[in-house]
N, C-alpha and C. Protein backbone atom coordinates (compact mmCIF):
# COMPACT_ATOMS: atom_id res chain seq x y z
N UNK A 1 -18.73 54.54 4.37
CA UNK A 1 -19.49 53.97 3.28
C UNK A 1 -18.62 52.91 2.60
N UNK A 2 -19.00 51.57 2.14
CA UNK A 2 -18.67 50.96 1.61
C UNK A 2 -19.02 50.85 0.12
N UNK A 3 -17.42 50.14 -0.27
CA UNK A 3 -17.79 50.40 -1.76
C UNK A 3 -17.95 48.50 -2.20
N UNK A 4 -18.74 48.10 -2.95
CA UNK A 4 -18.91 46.58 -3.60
C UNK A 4 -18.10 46.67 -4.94
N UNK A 5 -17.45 45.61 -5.19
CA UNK A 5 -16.98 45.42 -6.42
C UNK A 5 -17.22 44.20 -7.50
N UNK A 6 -16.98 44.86 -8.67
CA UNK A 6 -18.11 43.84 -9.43
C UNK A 6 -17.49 42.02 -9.49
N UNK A 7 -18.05 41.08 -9.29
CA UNK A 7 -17.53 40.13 -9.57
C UNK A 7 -17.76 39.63 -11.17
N UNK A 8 -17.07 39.14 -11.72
CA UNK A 8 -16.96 39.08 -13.09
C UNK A 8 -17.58 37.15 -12.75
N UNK A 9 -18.51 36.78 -13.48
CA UNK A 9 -18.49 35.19 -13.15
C UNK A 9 -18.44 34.86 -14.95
N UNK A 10 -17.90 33.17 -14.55
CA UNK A 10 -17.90 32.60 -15.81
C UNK A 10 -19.18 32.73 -16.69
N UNK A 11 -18.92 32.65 -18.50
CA UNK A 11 -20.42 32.40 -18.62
C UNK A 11 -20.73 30.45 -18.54
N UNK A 12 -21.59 30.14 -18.41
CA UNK A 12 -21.99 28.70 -18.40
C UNK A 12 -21.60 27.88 -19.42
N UNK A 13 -21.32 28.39 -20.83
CA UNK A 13 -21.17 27.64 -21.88
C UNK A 13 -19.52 27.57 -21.97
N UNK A 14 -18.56 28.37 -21.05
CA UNK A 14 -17.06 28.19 -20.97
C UNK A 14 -16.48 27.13 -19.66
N UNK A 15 -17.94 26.67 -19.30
CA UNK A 15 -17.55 25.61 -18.07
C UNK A 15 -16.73 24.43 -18.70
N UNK A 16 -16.02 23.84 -18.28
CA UNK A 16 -15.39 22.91 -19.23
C UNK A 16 -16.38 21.44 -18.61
N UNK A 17 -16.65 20.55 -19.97
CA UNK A 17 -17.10 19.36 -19.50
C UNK A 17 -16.22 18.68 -19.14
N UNK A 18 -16.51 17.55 -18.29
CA UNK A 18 -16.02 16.66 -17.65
C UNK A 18 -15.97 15.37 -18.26
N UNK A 19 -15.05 14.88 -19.10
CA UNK A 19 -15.32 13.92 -20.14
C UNK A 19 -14.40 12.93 -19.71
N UNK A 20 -13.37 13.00 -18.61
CA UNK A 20 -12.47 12.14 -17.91
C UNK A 20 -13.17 11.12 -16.99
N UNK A 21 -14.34 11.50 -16.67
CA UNK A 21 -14.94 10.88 -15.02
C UNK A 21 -16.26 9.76 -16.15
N UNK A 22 -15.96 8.59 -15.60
CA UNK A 22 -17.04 7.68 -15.98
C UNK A 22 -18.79 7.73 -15.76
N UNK A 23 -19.13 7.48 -16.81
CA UNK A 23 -20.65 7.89 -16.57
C UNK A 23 -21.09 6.58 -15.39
N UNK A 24 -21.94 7.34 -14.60
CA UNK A 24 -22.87 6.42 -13.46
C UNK A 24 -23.17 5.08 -13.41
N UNK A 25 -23.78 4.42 -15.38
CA UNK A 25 -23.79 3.37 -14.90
C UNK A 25 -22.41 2.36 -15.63
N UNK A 26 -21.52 3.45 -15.52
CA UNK A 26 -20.39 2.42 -15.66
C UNK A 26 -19.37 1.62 -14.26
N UNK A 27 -19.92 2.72 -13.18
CA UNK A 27 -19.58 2.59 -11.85
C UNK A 27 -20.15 1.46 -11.03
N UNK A 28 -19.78 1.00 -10.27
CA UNK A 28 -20.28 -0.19 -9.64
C UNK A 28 -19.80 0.64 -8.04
N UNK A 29 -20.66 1.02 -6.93
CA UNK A 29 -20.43 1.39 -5.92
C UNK A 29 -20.67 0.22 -4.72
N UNK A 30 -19.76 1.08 -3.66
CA UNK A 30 -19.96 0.02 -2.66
C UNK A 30 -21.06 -0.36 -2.00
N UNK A 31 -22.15 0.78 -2.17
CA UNK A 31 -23.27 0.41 -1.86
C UNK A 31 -24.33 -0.65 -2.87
N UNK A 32 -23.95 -1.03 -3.71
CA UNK A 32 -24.72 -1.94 -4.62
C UNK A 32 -23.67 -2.90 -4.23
N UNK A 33 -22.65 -3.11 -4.16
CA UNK A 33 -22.09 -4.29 -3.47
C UNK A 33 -22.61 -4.59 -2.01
N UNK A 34 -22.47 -3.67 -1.21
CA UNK A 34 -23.09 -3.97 0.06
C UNK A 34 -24.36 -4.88 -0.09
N UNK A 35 -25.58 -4.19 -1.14
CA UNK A 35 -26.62 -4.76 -1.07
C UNK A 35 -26.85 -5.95 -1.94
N UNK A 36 -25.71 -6.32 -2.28
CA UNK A 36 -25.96 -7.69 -3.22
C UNK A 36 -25.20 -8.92 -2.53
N UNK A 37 -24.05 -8.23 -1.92
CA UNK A 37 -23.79 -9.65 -0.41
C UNK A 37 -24.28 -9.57 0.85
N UNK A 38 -25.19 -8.65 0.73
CA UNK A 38 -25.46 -8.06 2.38
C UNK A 38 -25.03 -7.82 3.48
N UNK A 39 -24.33 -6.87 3.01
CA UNK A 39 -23.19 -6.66 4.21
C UNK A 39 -23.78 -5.16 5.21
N UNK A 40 -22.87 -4.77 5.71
CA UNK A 40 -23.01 -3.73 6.47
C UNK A 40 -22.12 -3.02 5.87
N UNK A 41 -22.65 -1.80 5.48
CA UNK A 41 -21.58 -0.22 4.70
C UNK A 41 -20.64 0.01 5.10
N UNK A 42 -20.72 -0.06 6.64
CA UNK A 42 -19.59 0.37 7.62
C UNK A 42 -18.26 -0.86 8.08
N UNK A 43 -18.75 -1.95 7.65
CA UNK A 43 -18.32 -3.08 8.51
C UNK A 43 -17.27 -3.31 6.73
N UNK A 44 -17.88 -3.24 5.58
CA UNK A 44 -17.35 -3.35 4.22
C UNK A 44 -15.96 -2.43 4.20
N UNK A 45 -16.39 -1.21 4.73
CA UNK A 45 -15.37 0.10 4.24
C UNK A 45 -14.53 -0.39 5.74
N UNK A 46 -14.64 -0.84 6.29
CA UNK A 46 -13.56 -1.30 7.31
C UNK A 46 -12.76 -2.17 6.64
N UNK A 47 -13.35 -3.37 6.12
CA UNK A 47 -12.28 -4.21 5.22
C UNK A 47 -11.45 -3.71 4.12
N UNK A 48 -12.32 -3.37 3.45
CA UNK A 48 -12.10 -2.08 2.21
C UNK A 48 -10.40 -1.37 2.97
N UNK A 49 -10.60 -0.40 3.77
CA UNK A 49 -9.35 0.11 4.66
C UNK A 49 -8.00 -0.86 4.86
N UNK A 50 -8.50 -1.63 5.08
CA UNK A 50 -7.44 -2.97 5.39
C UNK A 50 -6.81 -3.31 4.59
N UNK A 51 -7.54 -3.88 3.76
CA UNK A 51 -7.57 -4.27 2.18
C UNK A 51 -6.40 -3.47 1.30
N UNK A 52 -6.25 -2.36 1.45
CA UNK A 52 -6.17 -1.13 0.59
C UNK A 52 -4.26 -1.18 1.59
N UNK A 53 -4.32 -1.43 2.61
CA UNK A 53 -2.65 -1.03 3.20
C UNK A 53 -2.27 -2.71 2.67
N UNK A 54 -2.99 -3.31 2.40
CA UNK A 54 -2.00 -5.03 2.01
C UNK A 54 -2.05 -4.75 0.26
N UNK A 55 -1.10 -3.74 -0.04
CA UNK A 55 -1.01 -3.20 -1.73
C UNK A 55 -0.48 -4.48 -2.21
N UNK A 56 0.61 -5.86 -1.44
CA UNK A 56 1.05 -6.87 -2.47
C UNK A 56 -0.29 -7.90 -2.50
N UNK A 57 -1.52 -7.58 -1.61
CA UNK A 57 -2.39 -8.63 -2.10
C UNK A 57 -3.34 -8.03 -3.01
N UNK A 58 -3.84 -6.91 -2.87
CA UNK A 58 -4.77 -6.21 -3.64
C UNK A 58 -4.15 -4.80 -4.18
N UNK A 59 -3.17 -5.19 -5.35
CA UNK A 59 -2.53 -4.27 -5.96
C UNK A 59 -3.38 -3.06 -6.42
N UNK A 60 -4.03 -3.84 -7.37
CA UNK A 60 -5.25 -2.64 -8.43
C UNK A 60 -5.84 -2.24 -6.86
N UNK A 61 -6.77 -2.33 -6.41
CA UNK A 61 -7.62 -2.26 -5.50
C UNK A 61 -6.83 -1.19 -4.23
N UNK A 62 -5.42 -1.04 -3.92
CA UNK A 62 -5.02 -0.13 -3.60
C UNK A 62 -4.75 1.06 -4.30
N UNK A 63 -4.27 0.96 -5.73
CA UNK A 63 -3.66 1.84 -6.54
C UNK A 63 -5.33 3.18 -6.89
N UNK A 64 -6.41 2.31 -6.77
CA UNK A 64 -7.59 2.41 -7.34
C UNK A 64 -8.21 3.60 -6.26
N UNK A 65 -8.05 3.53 -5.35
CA UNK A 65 -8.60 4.13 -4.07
C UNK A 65 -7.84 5.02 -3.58
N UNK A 66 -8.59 6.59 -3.87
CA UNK A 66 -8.09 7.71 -3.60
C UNK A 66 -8.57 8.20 -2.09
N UNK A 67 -7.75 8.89 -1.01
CA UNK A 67 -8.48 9.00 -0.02
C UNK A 67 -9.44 9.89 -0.17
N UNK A 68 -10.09 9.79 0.86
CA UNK A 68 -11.59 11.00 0.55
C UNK A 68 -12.63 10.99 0.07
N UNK A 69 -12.42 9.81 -0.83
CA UNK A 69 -13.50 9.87 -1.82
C UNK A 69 -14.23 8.55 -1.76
N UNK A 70 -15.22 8.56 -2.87
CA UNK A 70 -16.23 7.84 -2.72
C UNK A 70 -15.57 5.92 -2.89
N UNK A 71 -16.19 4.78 -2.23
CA UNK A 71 -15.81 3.60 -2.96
C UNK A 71 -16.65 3.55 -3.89
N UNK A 72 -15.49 3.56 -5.17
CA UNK A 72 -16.58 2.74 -6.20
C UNK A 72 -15.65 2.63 -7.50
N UNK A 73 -15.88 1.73 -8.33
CA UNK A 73 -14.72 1.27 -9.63
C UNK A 73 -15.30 1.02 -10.51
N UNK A 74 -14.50 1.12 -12.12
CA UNK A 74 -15.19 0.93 -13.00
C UNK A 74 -16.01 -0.68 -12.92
N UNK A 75 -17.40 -0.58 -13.81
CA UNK A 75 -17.75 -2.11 -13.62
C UNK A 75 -16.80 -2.54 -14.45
N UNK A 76 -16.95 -4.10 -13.90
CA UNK A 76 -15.87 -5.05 -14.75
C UNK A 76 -14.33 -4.89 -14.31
N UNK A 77 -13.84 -4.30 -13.63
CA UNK A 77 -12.29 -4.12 -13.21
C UNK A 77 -12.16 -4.50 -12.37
N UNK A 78 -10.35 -4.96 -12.58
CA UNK A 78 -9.82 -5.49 -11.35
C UNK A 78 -9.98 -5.16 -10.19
N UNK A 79 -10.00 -3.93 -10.11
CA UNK A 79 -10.40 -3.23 -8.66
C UNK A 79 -11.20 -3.85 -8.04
N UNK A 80 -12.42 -3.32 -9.07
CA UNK A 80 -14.09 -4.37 -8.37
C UNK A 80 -13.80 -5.55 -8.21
N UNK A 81 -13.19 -6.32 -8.75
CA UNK A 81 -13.04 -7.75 -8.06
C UNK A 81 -12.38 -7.77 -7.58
N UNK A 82 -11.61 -7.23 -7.03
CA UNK A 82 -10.56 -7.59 -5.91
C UNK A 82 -10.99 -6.87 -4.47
N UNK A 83 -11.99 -5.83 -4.91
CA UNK A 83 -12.93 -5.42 -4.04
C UNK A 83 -13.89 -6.50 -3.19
N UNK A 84 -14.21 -6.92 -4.06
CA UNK A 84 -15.47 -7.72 -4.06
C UNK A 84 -15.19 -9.59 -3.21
N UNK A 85 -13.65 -9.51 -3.82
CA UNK A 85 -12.92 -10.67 -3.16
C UNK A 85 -12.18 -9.97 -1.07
N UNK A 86 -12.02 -8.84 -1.18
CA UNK A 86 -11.86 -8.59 0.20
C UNK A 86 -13.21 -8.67 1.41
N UNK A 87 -13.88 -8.10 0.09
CA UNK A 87 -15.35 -8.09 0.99
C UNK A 87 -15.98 -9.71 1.55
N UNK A 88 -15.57 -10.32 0.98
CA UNK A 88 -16.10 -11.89 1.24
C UNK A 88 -15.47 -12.81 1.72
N UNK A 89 -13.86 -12.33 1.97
CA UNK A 89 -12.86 -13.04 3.01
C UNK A 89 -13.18 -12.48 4.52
């Protein structure tokens, strides 16, 4: 016979908010870039990759880009434009 033991879970109101991470439309993603120079998603995040190992040309734009995760930068930042300048060379 098996015995179950109780799991204790958080209550919902001790979740901590997330007040570090930028709200949605402060983000500018690569897919609204894709679709405003018309590029290809895949063919972008290839440059994007490139982009990101030449850290003395696109300083912010390397420093900015965590692996794993999503492309996308605050609007208005260096990142994004230096993003936005790899994507169009």
């Amino acid at each position: 016979m098996t015995t179950m033991k109780a799991v204790s879970a958080k209550p919902i109101s001790a979740a901590k908010p997330e007040t570090s991470a930028p709200k949605a439309a402060d983000v500018v993603s690569l897919k609204a870039i894709c679709t405003e120079l018309k590029l290809d998603p895949s063919l972008a995040r290839e440059k994007l990759r490139i982009a990101v190992r030449e850290a003395k040309k696109f300083p912010e734009l390397a420093k900015a880009h965590k692996p794993r995760s999503a492309w996308e930068w605050p609007k208005g930042s260096e990142a994004e434009q230096q993003a936005r300048v790899a994507l169009s060379a």
